[in-house]
PDB file of N, CA and C in Angstrom:
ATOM      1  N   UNK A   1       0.844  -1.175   0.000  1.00  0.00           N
ATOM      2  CA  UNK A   1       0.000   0.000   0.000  1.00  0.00           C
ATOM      3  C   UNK A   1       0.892   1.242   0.000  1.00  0.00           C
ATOM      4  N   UNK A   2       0.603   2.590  -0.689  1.00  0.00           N
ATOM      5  CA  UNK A   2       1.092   3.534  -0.801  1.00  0.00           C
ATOM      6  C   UNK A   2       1.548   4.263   0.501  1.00  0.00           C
ATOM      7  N   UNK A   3       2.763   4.444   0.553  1.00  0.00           N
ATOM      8  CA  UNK A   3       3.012   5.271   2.297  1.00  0.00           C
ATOM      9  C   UNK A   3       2.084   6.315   2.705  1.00  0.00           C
ATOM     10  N   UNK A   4       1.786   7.196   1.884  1.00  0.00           N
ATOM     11  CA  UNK A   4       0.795   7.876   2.140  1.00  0.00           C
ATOM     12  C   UNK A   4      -0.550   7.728   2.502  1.00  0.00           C
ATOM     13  N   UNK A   5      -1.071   6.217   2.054  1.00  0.00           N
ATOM     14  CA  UNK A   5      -2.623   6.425   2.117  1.00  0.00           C
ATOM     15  C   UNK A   5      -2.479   5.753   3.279  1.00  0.00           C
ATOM     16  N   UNK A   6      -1.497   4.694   3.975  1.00  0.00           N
ATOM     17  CA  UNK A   6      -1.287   4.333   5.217  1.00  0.00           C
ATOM     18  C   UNK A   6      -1.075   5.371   6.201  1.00  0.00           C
ATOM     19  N   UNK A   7      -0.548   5.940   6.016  1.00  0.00           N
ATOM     20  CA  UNK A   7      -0.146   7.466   7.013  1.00  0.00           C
ATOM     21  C   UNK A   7      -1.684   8.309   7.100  1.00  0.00           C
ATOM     22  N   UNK A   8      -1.949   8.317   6.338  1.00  0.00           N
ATOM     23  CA  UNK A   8      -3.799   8.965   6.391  1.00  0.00           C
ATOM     24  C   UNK A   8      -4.383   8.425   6.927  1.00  0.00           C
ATOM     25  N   UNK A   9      -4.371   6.914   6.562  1.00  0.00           N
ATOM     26  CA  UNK A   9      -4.972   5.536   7.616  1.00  0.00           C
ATOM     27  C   UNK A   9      -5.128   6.070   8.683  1.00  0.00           C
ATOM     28  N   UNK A  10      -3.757   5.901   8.981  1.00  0.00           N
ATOM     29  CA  UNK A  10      -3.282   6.209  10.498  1.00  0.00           C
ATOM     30  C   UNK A  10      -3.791   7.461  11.070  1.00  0.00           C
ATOM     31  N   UNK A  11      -4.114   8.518  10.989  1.00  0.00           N
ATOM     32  CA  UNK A  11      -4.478   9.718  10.883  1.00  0.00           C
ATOM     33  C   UNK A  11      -5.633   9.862  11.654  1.00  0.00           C
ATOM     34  N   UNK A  12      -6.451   9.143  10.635  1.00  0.00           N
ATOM     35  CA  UNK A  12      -7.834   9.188  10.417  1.00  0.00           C
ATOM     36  C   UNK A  12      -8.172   8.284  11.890  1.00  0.00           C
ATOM     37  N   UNK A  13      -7.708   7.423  11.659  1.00  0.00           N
ATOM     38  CA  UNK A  13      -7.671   6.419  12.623  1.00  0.00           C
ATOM     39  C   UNK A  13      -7.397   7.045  14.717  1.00  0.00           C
ATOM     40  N   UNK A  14      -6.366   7.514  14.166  1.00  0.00           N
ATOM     41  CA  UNK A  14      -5.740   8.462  15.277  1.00  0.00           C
ATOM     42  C   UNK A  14      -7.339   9.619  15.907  1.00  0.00           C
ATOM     43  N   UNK A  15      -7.136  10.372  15.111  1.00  0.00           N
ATOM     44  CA  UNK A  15      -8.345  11.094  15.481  1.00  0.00           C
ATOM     45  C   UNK A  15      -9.895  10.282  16.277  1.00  0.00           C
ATOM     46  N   UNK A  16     -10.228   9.236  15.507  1.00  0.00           N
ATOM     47  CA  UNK A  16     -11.331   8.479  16.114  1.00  0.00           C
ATOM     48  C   UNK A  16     -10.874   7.997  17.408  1.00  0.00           C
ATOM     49  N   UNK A  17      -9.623   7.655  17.998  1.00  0.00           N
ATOM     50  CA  UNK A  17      -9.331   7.160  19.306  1.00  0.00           C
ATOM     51  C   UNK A  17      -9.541   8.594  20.217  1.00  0.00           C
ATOM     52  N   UNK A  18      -9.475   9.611  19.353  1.00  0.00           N
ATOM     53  CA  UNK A  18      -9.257  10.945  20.572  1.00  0.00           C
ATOM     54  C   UNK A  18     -10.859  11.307  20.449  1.00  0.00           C
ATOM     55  N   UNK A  19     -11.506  10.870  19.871  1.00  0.00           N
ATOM     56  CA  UNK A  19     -13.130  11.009  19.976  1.00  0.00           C
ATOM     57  C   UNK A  19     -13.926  10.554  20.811  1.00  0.00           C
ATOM     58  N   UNK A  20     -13.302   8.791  20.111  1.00  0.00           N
ATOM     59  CA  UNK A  20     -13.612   7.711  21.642  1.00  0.00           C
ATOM     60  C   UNK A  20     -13.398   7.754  23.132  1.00  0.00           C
ATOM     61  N   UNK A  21     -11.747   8.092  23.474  1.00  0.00           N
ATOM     62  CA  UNK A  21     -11.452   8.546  24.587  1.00  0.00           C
ATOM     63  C   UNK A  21     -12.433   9.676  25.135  1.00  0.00           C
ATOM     64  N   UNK A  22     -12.261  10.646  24.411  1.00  0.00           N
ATOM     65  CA  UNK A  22     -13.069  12.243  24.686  1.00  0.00           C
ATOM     66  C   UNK A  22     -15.013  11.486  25.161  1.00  0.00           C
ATOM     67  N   UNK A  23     -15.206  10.768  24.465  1.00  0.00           N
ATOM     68  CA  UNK A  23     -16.725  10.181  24.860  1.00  0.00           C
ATOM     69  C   UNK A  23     -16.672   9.234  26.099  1.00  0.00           C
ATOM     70  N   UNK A  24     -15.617   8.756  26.613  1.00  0.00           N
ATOM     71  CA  UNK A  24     -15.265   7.913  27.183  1.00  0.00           C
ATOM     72  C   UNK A  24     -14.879   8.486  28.632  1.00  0.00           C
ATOM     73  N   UNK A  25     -14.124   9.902  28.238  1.00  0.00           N
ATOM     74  CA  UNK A  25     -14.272  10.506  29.445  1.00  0.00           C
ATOM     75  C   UNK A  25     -15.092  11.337  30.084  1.00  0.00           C
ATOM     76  N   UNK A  26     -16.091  11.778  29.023  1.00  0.00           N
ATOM     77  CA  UNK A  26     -17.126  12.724  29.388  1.00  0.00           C
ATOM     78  C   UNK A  26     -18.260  11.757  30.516  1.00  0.00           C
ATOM     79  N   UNK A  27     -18.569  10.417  29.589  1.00  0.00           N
ATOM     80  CA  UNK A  27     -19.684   9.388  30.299  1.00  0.00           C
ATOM     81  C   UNK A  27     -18.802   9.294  31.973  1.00  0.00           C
ATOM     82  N   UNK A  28     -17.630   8.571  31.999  1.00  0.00           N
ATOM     83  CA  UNK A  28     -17.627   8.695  33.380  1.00  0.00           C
ATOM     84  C   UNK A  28     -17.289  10.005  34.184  1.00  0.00           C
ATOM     85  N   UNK A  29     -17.563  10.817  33.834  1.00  0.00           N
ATOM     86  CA  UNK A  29     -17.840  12.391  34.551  1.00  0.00           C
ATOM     87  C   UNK A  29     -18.858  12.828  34.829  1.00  0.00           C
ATOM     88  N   UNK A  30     -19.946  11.932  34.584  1.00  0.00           N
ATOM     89  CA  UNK A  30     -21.587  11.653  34.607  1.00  0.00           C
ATOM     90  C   UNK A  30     -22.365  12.709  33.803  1.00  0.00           C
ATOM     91  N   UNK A  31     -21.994  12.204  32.212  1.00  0.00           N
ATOM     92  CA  UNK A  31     -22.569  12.674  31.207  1.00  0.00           C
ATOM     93  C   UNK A  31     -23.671  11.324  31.079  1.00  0.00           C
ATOM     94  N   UNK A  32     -24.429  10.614  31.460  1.00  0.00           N
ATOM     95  CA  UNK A  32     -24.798   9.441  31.640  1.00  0.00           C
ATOM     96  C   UNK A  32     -25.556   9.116  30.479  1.00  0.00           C
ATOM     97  N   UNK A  33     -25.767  10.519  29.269  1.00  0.00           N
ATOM     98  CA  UNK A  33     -26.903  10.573  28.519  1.00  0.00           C
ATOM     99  C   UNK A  33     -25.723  10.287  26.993  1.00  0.00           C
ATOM    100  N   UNK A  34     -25.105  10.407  26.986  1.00  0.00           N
ATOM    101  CA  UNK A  34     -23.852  10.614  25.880  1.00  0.00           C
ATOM    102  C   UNK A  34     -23.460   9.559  25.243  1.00  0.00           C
ATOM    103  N   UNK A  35     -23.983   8.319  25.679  1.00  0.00           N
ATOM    104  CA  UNK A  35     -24.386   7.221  25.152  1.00  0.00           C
ATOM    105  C   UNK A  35     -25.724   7.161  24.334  1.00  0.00           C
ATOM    106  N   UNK A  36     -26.764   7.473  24.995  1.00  0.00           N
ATOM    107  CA  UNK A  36     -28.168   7.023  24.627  1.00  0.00           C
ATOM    108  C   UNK A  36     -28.358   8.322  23.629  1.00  0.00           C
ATOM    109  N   UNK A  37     -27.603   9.236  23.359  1.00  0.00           N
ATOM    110  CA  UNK A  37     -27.984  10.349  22.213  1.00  0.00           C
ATOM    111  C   UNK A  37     -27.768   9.656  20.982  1.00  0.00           C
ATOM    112  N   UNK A  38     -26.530   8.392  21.141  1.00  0.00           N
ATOM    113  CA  UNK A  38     -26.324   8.018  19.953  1.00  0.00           C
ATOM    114  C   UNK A  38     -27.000   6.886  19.059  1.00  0.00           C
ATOM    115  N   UNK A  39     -27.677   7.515  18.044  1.00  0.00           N
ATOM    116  CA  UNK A  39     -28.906   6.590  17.993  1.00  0.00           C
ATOM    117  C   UNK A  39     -28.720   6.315  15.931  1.00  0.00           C
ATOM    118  N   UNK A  40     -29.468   5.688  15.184  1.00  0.00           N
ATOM    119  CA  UNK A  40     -29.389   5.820  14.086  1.00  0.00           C
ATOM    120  C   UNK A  40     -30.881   6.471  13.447  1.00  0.00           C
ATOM    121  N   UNK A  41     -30.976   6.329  12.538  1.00  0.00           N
ATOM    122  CA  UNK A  41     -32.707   7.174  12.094  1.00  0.00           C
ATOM    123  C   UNK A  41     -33.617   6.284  12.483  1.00  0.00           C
ATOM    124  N   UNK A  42     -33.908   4.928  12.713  1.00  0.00           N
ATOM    125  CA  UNK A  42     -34.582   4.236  13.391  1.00  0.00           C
ATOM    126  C   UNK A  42     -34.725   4.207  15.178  1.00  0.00           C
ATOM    127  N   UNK A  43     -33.540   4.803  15.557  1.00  0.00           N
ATOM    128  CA  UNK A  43     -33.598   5.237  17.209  1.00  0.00           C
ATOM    129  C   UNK A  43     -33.255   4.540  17.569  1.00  0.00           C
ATOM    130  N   UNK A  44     -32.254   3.226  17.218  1.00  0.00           N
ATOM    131  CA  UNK A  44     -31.276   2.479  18.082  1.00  0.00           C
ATOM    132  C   UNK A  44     -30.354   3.089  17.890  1.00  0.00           C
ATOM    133  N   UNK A  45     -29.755   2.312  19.442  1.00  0.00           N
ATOM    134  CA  UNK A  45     -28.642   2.979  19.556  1.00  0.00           C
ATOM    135  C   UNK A  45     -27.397   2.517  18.950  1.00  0.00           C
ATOM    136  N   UNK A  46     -26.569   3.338  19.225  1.00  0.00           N
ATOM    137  CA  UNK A  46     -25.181   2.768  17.782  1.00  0.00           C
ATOM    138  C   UNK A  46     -24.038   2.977  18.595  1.00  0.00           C
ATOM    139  N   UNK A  47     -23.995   3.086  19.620  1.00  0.00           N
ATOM    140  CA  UNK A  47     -22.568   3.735  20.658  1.00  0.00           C
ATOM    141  C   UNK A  47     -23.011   2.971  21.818  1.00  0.00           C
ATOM    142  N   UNK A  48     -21.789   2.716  23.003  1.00  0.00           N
ATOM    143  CA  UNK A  48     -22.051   2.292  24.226  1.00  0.00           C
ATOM    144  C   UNK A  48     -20.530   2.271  24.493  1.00  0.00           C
ATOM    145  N   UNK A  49     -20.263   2.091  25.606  1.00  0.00           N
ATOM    146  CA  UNK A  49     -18.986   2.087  26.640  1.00  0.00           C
ATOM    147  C   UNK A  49     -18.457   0.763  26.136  1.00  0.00           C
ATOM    148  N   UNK A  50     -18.299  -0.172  25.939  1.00  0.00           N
ATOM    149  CA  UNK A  50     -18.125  -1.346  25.325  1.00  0.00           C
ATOM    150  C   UNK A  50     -18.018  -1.475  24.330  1.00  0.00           C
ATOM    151  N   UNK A  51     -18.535  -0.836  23.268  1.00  0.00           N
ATOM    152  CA  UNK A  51     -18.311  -0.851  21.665  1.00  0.00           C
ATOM    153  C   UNK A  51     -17.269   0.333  21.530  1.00  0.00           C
ATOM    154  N   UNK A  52     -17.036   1.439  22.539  1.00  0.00           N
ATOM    155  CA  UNK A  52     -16.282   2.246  22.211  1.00  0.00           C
ATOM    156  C   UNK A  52     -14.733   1.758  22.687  1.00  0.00           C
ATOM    157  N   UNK A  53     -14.999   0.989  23.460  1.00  0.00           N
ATOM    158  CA  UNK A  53     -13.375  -0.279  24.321  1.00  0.00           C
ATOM    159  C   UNK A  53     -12.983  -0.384  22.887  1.00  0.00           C
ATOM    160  N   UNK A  54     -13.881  -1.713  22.635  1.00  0.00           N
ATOM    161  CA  UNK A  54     -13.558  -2.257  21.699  1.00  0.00           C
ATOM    162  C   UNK A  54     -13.209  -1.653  20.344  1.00  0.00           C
ATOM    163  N   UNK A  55     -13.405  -0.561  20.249  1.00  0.00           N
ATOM    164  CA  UNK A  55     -13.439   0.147  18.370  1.00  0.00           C
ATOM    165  C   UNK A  55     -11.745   0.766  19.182  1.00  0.00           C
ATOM    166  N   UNK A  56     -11.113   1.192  20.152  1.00  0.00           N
ATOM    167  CA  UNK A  56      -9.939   2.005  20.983  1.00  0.00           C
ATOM    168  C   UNK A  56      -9.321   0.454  20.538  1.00  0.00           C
ATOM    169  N   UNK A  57      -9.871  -0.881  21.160  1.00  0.00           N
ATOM    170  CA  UNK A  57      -8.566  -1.728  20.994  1.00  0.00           C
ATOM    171  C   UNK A  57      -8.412  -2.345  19.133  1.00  0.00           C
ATOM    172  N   UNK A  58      -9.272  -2.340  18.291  1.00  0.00           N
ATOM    173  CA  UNK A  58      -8.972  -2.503  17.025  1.00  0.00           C
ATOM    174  C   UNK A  58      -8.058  -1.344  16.479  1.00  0.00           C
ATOM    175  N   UNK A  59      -8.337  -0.411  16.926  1.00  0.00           N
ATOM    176  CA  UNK A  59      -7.627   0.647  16.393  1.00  0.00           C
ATOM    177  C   UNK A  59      -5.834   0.265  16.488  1.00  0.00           C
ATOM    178  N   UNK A  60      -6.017   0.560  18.344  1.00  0.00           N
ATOM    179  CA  UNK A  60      -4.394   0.373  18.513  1.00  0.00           C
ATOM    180  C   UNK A  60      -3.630  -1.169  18.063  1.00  0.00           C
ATOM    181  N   UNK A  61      -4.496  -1.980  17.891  1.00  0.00           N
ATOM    182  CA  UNK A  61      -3.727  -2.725  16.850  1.00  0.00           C
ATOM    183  C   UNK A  61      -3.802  -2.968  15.482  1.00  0.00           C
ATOM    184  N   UNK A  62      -4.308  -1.674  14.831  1.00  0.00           N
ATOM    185  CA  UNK A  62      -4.108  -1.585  13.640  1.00  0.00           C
ATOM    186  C   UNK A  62      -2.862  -1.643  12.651  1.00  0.00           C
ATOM    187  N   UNK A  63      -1.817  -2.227  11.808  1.00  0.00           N
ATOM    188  CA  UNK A  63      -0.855  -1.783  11.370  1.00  0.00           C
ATOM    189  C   UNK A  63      -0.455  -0.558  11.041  1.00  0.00           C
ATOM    190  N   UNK A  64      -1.146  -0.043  10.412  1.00  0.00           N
ATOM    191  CA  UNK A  64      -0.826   1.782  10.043  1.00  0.00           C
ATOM    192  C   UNK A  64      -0.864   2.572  11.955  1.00  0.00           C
ATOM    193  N   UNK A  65      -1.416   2.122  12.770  1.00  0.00           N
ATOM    194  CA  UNK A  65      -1.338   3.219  14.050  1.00  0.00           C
ATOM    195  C   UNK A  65      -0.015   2.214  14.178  1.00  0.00           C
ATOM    196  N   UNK A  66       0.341   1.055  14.097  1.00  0.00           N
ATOM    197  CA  UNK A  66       1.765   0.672  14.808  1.00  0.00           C
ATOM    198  C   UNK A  66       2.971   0.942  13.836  1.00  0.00           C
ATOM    199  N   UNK A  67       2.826   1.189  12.483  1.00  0.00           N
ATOM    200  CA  UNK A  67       3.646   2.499  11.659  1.00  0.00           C
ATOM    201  C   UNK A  67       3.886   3.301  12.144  1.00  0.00           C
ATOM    202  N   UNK A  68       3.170   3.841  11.995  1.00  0.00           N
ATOM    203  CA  UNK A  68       2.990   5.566  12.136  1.00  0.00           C
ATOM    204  C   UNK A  68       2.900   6.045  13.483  1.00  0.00           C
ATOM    205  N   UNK A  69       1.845   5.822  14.455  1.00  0.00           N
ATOM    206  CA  UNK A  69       1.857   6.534  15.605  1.00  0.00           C
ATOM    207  C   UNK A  69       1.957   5.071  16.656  1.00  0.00           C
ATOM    208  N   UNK A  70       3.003   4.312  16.944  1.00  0.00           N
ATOM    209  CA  UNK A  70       3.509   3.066  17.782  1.00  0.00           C
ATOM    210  C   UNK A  70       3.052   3.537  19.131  1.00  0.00           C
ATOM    211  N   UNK A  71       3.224   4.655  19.930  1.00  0.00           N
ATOM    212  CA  UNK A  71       3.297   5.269  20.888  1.00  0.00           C
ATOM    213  C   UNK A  71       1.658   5.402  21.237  1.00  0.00           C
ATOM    214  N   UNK A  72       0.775   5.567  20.056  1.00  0.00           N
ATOM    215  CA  UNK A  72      -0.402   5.886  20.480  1.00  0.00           C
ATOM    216  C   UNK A  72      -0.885   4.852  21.657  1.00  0.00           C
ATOM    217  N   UNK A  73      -1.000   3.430  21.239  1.00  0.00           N
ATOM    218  CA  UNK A  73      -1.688   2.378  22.017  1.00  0.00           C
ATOM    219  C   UNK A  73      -1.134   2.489  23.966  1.00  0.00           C
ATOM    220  N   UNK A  74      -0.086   2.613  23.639  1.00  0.00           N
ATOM    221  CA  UNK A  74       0.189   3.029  25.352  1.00  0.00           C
ATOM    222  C   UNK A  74      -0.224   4.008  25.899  1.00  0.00           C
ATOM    223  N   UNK A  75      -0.379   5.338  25.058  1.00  0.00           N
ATOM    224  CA  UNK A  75      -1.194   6.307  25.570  1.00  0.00           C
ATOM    225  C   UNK A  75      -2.540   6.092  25.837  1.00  0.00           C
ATOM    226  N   UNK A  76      -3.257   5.812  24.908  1.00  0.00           N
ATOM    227  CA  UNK A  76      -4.881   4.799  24.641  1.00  0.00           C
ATOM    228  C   UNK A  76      -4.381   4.186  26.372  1.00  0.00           C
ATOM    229  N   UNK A  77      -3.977   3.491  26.437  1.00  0.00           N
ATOM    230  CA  UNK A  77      -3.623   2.242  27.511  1.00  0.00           C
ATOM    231  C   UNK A  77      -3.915   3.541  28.858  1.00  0.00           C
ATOM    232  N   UNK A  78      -2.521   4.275  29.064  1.00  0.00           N
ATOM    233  CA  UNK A  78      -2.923   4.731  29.968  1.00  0.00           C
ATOM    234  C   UNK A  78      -3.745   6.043  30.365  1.00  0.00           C
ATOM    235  N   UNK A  79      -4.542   6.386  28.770  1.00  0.00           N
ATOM    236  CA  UNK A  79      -5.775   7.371  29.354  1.00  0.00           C
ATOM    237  C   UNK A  79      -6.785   5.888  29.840  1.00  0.00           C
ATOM    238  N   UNK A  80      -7.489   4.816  29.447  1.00  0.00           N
ATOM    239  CA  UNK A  80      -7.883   4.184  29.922  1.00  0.00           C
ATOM    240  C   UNK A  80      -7.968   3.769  31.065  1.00  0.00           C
ATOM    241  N   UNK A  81      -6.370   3.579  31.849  1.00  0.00           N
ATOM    242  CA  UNK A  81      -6.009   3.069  32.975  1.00  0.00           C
ATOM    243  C   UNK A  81      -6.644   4.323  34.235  1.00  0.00           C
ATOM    244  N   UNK A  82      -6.506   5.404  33.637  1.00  0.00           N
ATOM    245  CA  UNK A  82      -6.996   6.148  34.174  1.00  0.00           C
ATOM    246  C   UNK A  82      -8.272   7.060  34.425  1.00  0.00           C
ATOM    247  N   UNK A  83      -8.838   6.089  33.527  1.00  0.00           N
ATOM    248  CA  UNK A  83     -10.780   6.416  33.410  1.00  0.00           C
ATOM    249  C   UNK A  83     -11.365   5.333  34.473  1.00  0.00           C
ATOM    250  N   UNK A  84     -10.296   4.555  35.155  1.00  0.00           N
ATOM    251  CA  UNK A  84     -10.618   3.203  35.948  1.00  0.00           C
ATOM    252  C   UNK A  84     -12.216   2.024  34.857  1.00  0.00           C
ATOM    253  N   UNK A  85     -11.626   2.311  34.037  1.00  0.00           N
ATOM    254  CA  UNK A  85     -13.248   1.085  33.162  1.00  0.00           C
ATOM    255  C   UNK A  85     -12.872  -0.191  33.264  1.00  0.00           C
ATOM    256  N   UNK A  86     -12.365  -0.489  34.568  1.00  0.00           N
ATOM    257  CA  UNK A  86     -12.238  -2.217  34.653  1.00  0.00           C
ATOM    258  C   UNK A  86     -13.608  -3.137  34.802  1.00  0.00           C
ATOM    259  N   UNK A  87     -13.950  -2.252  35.274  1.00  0.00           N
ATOM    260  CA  UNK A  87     -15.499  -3.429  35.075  1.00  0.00           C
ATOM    261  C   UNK A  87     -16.234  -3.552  33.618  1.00  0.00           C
ATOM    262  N   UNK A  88     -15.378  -2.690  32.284  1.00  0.00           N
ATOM    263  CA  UNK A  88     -16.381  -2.944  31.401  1.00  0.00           C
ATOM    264  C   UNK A  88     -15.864  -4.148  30.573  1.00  0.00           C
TER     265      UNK A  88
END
């Protein structure tokens, strides 16, 4: 794949973990609703604390984030460590 469109990958990719986190830290600051806003045109919901884990850990083991930004997943790691979400 072209270095570039991997590096955009990565990018793109990058940004959605600082979204996730950012949603991740708002809910446990008792935004409690910041989940259930996220809905599709039928009114289910499409987001939860658990799908957002999980979309943070595909990411950081993506090849293009372990290119390009290697460093991210430990950061990911320890903003996590420090949202305490062991029970999710």
């Amino acid at each position: 794949m072209n270095t570039q469109i991997g590096a955009l990958i990565a990018s793109i990719k990058r940004q959605l973990a600082t979204l996730y986190l950012h949603d991740l830290t708002e809910w446990t600051r008792g935004d409690d609703a910041r989940f259930a806003r996220m809905v599709d045109g039928r009114g289910k919901s499409t987001g939860s604390p658990e799908q957002w884990m999980a979309n943070l850990h595909s990411i950081c083991s993506n090849e293009h984030i372990l290119t390009f930004y290697p460093d991210l997943p430990g950061e990911v790691g320890a903003a996590l460590a420090s949202l305490r979400l062991d029970d999710l």
